[in-house]
PDB file of N, CA and C in Angstrom:
ATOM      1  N   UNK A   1     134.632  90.530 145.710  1.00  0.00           N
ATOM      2  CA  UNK A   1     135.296  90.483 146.998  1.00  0.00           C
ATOM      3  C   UNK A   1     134.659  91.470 147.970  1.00  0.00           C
ATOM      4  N   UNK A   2     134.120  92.687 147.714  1.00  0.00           N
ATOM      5  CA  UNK A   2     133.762  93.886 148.502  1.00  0.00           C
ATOM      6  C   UNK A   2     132.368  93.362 148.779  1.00  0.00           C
ATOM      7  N   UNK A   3     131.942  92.623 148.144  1.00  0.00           N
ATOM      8  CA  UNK A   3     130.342  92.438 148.367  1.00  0.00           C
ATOM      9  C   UNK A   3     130.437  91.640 149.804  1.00  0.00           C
ATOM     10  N   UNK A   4     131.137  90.402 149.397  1.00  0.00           N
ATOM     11  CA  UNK A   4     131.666  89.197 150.236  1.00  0.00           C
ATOM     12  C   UNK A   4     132.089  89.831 151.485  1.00  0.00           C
ATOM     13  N   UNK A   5     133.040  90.897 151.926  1.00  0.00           N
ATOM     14  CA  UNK A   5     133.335  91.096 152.930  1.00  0.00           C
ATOM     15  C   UNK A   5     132.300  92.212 153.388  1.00  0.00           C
ATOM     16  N   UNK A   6     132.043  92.850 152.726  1.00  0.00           N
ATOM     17  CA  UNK A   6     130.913  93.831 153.369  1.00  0.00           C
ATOM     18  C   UNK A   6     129.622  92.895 153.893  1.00  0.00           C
ATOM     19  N   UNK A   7     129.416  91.532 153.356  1.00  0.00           N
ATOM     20  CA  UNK A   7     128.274  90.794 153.553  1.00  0.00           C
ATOM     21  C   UNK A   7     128.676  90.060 154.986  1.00  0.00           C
ATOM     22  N   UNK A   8     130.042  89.973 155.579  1.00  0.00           N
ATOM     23  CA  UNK A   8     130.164  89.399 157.052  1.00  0.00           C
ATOM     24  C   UNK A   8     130.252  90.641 157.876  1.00  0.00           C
ATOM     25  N   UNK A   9     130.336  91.962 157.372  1.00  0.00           N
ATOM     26  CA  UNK A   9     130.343  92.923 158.464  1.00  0.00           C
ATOM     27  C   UNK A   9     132.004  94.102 158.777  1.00  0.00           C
ATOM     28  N   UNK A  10     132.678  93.641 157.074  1.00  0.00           N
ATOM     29  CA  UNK A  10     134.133  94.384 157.124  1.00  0.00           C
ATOM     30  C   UNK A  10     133.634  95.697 156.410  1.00  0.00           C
ATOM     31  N   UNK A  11     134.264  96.675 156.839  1.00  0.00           N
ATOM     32  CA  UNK A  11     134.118  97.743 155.960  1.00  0.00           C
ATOM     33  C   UNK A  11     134.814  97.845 154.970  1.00  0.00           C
ATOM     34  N   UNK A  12     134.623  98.149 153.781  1.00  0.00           N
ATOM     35  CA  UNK A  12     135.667  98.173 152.037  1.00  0.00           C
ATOM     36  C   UNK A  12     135.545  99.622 151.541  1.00  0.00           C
ATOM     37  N   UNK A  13     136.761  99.792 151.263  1.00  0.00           N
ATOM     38  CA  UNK A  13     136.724 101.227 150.393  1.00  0.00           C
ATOM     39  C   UNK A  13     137.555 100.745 149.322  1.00  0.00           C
ATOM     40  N   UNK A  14     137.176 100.948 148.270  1.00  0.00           N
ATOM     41  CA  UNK A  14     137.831 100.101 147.058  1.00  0.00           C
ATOM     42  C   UNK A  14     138.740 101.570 145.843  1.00  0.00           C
ATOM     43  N   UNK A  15     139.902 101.673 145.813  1.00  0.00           N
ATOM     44  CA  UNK A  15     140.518 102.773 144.817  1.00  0.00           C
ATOM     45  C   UNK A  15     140.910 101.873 143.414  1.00  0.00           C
ATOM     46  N   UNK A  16     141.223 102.920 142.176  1.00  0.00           N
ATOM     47  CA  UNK A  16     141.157 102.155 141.169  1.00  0.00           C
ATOM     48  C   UNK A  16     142.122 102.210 140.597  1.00  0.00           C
ATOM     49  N   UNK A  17     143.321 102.341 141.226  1.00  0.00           N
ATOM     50  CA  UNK A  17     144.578 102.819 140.689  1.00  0.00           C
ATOM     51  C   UNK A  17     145.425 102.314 142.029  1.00  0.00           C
ATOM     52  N   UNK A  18     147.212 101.889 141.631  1.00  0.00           N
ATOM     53  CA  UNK A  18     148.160 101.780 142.476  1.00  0.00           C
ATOM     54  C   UNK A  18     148.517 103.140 143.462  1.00  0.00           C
ATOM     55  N   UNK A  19     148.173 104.741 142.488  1.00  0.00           N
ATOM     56  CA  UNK A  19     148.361 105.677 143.183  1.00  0.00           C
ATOM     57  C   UNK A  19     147.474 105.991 144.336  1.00  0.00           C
ATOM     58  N   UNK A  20     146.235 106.259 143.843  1.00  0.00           N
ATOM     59  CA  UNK A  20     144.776 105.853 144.790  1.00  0.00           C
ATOM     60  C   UNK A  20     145.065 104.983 146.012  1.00  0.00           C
ATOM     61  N   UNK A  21     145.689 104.093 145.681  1.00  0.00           N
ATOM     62  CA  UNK A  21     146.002 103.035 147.051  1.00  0.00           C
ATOM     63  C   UNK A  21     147.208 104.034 147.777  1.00  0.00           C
ATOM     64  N   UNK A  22     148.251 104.220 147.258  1.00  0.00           N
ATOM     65  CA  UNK A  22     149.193 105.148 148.115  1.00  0.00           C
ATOM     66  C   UNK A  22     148.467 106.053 149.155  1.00  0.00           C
ATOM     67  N   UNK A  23     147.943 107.043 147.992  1.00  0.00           N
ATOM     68  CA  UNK A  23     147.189 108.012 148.940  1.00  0.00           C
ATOM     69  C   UNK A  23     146.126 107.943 150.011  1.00  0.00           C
ATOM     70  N   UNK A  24     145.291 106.620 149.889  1.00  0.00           N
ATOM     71  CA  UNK A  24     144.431 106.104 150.789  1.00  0.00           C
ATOM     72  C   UNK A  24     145.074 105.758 151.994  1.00  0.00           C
ATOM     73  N   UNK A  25     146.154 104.633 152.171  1.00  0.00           N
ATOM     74  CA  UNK A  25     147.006 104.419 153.301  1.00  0.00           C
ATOM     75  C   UNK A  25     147.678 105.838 153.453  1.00  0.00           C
ATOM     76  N   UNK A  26     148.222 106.951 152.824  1.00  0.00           N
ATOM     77  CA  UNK A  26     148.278 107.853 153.380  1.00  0.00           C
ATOM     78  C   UNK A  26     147.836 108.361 154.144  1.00  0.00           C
ATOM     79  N   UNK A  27     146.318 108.997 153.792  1.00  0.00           N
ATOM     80  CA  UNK A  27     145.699 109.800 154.423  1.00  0.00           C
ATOM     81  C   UNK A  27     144.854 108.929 155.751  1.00  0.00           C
ATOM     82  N   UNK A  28     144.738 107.665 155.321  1.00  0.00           N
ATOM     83  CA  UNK A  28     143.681 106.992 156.208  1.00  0.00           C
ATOM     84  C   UNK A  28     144.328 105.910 157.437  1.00  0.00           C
ATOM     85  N   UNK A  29     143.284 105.050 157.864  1.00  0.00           N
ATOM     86  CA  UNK A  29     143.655 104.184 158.937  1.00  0.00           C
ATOM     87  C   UNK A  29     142.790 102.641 158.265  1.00  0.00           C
ATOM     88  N   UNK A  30     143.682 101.847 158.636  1.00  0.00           N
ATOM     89  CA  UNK A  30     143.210 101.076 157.840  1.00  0.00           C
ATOM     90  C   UNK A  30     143.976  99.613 158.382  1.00  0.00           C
ATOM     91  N   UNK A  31     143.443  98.648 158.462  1.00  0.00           N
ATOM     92  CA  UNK A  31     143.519  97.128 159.445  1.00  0.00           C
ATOM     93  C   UNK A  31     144.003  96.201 158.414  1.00  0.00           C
ATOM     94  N   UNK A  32     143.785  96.556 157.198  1.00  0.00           N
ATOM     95  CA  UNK A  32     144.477  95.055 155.866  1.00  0.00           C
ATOM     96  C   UNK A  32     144.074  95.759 154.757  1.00  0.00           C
ATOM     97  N   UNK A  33     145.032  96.025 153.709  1.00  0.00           N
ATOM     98  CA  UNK A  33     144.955  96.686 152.584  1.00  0.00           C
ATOM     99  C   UNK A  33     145.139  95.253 151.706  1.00  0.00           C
ATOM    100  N   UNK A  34     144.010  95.058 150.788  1.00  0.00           N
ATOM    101  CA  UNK A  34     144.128  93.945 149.393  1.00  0.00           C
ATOM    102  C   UNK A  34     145.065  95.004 148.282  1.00  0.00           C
ATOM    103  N   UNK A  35     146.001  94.581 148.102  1.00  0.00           N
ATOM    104  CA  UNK A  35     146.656  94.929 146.861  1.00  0.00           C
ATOM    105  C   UNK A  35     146.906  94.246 145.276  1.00  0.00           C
ATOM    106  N   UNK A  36     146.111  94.733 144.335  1.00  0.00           N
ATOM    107  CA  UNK A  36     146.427  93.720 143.125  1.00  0.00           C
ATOM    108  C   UNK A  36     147.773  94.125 142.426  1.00  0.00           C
ATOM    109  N   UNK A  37     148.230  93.364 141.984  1.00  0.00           N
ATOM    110  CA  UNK A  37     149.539  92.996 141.740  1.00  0.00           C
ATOM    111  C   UNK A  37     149.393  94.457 139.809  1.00  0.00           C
ATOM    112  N   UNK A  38     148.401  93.824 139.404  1.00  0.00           N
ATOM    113  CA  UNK A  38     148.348  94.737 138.321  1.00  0.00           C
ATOM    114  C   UNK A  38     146.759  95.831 138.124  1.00  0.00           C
ATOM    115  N   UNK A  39     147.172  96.714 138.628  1.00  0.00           N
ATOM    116  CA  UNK A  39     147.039  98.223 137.865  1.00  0.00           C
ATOM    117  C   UNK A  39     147.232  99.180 137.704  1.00  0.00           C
ATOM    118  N   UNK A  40     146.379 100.159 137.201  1.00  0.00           N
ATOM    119  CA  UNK A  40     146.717 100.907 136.090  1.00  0.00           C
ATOM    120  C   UNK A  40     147.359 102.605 136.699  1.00  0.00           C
ATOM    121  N   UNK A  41     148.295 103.255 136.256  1.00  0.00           N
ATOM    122  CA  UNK A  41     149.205 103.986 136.976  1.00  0.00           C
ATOM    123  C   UNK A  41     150.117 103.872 137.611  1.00  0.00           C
ATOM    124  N   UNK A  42     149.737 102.650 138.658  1.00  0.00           N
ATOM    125  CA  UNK A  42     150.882 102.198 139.593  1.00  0.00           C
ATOM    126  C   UNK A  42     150.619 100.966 139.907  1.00  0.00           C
ATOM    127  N   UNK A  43     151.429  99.743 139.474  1.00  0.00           N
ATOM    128  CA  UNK A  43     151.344  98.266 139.890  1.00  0.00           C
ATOM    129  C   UNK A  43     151.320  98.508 141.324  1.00  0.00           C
ATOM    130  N   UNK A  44     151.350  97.213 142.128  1.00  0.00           N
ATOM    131  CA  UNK A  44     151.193  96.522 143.272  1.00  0.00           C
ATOM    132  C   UNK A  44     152.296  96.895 143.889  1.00  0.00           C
ATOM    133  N   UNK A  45     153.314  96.492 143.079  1.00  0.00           N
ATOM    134  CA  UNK A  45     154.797  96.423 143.696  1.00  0.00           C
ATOM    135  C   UNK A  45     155.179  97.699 143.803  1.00  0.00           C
ATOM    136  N   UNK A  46     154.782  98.755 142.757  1.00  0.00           N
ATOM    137  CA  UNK A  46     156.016  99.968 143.287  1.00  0.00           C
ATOM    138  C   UNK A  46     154.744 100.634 143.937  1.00  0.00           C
ATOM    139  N   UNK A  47     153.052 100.419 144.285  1.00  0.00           N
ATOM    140  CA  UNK A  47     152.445 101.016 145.262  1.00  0.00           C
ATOM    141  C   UNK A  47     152.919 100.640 146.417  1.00  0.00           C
ATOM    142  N   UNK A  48     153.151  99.135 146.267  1.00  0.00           N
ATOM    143  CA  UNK A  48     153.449  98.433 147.879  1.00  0.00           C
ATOM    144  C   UNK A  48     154.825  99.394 148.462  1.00  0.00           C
ATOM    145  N   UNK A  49     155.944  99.183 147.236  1.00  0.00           N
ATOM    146  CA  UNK A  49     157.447 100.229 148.135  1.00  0.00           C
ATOM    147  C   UNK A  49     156.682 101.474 148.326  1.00  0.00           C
ATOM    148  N   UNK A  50     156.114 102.218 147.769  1.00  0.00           N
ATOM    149  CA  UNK A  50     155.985 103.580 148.070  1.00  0.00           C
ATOM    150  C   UNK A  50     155.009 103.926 149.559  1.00  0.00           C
ATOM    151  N   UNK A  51     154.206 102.813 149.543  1.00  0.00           N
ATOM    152  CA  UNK A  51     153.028 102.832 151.363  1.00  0.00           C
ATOM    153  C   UNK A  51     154.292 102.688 152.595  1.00  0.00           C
ATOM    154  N   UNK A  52     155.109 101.202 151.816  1.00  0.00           N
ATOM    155  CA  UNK A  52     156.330 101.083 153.291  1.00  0.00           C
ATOM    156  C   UNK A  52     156.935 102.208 153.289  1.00  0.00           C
ATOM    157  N   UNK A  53     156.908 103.121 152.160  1.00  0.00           N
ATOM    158  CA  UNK A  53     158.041 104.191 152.863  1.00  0.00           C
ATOM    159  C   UNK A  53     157.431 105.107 153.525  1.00  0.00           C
ATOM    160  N   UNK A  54     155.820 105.336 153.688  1.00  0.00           N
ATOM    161  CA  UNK A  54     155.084 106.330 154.206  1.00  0.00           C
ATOM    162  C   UNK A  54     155.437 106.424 155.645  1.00  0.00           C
ATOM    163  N   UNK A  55     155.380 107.392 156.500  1.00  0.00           N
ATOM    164  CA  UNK A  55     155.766 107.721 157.771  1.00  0.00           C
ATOM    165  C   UNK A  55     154.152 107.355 158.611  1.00  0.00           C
ATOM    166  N   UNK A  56     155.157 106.341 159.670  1.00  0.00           N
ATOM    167  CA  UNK A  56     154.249 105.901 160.675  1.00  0.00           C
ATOM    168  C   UNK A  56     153.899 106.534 162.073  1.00  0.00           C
ATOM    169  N   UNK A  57     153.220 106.318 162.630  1.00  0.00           N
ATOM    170  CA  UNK A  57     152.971 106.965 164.081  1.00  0.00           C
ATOM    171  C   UNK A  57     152.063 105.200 164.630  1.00  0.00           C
ATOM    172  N   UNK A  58     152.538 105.507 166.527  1.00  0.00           N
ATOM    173  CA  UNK A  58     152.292 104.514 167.161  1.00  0.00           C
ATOM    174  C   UNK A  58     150.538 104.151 166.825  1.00  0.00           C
ATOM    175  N   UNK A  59     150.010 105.191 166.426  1.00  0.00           N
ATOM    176  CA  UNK A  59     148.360 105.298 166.315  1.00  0.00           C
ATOM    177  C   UNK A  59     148.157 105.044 165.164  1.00  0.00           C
ATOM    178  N   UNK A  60     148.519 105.180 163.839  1.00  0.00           N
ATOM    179  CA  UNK A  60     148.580 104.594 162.328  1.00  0.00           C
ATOM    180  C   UNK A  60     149.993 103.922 161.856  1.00  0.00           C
ATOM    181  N   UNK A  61     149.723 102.555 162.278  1.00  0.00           N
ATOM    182  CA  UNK A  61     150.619 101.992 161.797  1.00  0.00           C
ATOM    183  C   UNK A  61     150.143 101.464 160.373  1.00  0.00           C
ATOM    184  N   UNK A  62     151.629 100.797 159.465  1.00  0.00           N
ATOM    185  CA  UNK A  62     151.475 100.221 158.341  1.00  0.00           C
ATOM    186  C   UNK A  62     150.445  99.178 158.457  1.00  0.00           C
ATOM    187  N   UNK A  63     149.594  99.047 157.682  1.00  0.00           N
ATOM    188  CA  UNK A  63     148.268  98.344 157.865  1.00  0.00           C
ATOM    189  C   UNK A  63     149.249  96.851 156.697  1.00  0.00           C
ATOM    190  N   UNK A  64     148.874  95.621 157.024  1.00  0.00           N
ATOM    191  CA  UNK A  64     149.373  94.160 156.607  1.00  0.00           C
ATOM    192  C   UNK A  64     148.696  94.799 155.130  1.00  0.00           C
ATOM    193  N   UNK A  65     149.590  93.918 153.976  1.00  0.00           N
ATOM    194  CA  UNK A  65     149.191  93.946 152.612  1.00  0.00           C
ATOM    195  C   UNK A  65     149.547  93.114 152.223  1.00  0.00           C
ATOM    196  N   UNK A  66     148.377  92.354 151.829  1.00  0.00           N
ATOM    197  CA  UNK A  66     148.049  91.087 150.465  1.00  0.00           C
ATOM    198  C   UNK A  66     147.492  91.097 149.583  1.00  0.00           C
ATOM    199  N   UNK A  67     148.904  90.400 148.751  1.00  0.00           N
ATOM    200  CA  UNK A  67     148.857  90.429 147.508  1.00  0.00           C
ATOM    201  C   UNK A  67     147.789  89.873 146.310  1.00  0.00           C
ATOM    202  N   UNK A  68     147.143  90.061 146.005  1.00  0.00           N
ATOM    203  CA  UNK A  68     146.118  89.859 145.038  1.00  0.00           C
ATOM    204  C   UNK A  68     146.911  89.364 143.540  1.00  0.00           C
ATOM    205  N   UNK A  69     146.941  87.715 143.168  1.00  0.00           N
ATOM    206  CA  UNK A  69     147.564  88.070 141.709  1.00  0.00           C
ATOM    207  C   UNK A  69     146.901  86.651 140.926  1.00  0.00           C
ATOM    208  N   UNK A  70     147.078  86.900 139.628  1.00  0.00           N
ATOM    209  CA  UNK A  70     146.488  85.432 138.849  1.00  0.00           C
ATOM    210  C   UNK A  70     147.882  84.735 138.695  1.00  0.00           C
ATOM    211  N   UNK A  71     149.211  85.686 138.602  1.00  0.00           N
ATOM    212  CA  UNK A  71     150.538  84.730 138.411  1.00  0.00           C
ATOM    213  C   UNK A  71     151.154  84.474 139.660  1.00  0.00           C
ATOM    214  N   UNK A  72     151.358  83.268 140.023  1.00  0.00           N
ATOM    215  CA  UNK A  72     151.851  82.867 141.351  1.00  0.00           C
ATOM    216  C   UNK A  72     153.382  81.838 141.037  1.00  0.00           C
ATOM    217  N   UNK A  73     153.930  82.508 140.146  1.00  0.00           N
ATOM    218  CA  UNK A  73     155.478  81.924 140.167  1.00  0.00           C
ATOM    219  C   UNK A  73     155.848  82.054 141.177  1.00  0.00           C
ATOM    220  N   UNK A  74     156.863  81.415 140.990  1.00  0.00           N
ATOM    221  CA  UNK A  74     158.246  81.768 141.871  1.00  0.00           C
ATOM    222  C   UNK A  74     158.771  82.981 142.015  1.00  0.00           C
ATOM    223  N   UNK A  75     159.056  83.294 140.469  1.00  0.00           N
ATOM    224  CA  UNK A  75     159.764  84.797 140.238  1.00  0.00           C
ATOM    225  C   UNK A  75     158.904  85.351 140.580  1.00  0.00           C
ATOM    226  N   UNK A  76     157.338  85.491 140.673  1.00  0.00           N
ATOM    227  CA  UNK A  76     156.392  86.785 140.940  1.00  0.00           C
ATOM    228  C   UNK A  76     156.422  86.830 142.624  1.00  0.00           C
ATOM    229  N   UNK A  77     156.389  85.314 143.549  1.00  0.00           N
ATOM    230  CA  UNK A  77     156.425  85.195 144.382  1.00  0.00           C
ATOM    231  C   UNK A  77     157.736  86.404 145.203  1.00  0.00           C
ATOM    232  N   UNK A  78     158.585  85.706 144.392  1.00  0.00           N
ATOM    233  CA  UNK A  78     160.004  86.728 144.783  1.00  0.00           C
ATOM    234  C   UNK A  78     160.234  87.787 144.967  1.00  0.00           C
ATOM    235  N   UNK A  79     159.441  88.706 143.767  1.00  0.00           N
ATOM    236  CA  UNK A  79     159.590  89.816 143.700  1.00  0.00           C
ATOM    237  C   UNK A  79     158.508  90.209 144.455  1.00  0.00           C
ATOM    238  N   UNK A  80     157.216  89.785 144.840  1.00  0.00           N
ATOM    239  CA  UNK A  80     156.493  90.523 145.838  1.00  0.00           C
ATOM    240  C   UNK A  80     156.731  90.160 147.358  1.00  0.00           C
ATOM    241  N   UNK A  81     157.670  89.365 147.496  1.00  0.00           N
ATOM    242  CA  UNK A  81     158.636  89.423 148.639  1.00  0.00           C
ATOM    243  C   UNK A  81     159.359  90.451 148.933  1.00  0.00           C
ATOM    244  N   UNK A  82     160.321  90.477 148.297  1.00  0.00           N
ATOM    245  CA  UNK A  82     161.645  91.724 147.800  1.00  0.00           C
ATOM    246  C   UNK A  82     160.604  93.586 147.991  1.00  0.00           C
ATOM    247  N   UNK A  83     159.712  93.422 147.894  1.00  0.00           N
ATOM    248  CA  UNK A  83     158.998  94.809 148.432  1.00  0.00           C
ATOM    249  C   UNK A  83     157.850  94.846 149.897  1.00  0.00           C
ATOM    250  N   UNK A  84     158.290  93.176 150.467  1.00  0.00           N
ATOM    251  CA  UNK A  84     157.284  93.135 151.605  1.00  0.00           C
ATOM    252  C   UNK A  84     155.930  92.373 151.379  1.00  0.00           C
ATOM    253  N   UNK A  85     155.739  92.010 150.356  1.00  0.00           N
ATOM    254  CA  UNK A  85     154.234  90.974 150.378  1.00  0.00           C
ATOM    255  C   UNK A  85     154.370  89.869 150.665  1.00  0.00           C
ATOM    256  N   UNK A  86     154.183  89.267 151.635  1.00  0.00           N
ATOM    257  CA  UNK A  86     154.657  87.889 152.067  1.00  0.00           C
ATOM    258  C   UNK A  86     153.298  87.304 151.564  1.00  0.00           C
ATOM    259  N   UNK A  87     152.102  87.750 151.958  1.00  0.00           N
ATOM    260  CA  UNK A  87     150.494  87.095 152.157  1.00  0.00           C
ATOM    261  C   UNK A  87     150.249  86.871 150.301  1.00  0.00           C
ATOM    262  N   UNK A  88     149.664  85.998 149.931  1.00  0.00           N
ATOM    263  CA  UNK A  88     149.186  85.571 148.414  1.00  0.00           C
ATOM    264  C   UNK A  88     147.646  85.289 148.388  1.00  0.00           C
ATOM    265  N   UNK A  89     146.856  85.627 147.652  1.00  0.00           N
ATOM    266  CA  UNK A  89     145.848  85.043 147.031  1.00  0.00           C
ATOM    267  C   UNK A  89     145.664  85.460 145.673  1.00  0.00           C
ATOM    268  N   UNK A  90     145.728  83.998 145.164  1.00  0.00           N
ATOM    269  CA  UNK A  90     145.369  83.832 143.963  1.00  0.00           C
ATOM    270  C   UNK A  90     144.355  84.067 143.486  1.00  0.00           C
ATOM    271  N   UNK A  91     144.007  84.755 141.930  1.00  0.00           N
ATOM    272  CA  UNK A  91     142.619  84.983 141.724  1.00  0.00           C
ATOM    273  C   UNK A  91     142.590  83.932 140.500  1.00  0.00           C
ATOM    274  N   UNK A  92     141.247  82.947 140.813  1.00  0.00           N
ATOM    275  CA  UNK A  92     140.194  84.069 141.579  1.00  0.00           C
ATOM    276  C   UNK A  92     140.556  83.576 142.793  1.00  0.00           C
ATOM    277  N   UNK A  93     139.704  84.578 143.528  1.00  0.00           N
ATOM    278  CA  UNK A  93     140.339  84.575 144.824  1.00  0.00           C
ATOM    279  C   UNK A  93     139.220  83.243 145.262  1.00  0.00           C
ATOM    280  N   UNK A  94     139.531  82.424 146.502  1.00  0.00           N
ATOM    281  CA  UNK A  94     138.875  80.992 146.516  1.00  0.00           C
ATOM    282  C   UNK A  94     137.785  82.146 147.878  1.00  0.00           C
ATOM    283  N   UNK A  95     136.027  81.942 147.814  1.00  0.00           N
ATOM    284  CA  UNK A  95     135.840  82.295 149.005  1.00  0.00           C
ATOM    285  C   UNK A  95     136.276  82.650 150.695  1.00  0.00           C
ATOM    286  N   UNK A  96     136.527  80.904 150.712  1.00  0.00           N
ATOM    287  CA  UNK A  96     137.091  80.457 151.934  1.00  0.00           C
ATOM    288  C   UNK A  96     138.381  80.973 152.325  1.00  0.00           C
ATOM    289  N   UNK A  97     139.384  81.140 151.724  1.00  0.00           N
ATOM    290  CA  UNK A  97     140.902  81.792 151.740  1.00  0.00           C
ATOM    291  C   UNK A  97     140.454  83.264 151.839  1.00  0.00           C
ATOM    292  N   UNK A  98     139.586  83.961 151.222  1.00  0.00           N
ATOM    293  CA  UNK A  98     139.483  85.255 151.495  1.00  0.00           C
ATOM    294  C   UNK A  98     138.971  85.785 152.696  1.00  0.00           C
ATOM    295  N   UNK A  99     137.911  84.979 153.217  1.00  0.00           N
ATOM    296  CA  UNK A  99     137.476  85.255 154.496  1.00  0.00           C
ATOM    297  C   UNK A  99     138.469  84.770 155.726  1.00  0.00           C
ATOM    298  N   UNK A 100     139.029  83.916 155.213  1.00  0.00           N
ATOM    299  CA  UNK A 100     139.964  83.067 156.527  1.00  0.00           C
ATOM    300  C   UNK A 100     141.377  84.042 156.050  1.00  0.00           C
ATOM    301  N   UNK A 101     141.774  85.465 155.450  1.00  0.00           N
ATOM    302  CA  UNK A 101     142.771  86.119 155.443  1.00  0.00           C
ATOM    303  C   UNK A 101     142.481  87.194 156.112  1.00  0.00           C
ATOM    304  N   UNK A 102     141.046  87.614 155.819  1.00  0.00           N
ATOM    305  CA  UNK A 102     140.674  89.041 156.899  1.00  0.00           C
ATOM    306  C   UNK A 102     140.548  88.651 157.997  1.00  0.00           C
ATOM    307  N   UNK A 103     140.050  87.383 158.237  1.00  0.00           N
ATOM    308  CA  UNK A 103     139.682  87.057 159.938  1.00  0.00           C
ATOM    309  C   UNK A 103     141.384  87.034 160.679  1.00  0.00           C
ATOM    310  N   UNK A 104     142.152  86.882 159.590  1.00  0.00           N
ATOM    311  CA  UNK A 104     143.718  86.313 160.356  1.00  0.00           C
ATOM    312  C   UNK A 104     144.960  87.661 160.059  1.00  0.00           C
ATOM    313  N   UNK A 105     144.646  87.916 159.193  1.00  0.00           N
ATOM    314  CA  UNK A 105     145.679  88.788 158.775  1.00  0.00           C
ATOM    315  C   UNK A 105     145.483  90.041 159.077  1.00  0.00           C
ATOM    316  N   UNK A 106     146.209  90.311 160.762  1.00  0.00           N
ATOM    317  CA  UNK A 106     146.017  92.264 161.010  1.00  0.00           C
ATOM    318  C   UNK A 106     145.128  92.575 161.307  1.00  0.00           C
ATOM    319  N   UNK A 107     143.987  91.771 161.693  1.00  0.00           N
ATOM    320  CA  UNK A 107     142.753  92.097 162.250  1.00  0.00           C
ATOM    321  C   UNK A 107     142.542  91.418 163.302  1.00  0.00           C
ATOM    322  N   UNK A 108     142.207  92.282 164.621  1.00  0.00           N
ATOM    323  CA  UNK A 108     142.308  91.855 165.784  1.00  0.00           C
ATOM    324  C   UNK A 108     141.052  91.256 166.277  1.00  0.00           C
ATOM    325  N   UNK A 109     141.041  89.753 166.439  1.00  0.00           N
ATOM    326  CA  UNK A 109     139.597  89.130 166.637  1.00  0.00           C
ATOM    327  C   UNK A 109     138.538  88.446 165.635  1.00  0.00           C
ATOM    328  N   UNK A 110     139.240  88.731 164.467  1.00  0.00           N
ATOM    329  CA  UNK A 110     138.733  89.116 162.808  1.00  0.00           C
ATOM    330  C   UNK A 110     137.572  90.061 162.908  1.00  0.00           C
ATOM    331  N   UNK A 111     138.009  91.194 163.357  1.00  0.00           N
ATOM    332  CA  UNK A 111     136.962  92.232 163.474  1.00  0.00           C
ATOM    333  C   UNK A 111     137.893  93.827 162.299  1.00  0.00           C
ATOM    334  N   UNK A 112     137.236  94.363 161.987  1.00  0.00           N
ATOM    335  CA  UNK A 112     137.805  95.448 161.791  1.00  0.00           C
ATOM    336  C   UNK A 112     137.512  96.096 160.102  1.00  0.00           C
ATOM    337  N   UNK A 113     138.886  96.466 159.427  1.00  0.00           N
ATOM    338  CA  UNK A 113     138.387  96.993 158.126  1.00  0.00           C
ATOM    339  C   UNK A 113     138.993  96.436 157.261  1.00  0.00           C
ATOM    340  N   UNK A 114     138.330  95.683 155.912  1.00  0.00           N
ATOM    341  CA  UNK A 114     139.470  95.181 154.800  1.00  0.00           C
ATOM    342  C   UNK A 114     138.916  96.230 153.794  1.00  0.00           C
ATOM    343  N   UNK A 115     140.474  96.608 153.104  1.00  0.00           N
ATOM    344  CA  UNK A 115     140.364  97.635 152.180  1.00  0.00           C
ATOM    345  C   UNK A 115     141.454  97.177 151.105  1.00  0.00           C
ATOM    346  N   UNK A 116     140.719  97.512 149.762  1.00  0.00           N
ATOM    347  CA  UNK A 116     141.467  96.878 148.569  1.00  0.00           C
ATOM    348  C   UNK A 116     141.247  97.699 147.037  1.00  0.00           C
TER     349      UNK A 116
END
């Protein structure tokens, strides 16, 4: 995925952990965060509640987050609702759906940064 979007011109900073992702939208600024549903330290879901609860300012707002997952139930659907993930891609992720989510999702113009 990082190759793929770095190859149209997005910038990627890739962490390897659910906590790693917390602290990145913490400290940083950031246009669409990819979140996978499973890893290691901190799943998707309790990284995803813990970013919405991070404190915003008009200049760093909550950056859009999609969900990255291979299970696309209902119930998984649900529950990454129930913490704010509305956006889905299934892995593998299909080319075309990945590029047509950064160009659309939180990125103004489809210009800007996808980070995952």
């Amino acid at each position: 995925m990082s190759t793929i979007l770095r190859g149209v011109g997005h910038e990627v900073e890739i962490v390897d952990n659910g906590a790693a992702a917390v602290r990145a939208v913490d400290t940083g600024t950031y246009d669409l965060v990819f979140m996978d549903m499973h890893m290691p330290i901190m799943g998707g879901l309790e990284a995803t509640t813990r970013i919405r609860a991070l404190p915003r300012t008009p200049d760093r707002p909550l950056p859009p987050l999609v969900v990255l997952t291979a299970g696309v139930t209902a119930e998984e659907r649900e529950r990454c609702r129930a913490v704010g993930l509305e956006v889905f891609l299934s892995k593998p992720v299909d080319l075309e759906m990945l590029l047509l989510t950064a160009a659309t999702v939180g990125l103004p113009d489809g210009e800007g940064d996808a980070h995952g």
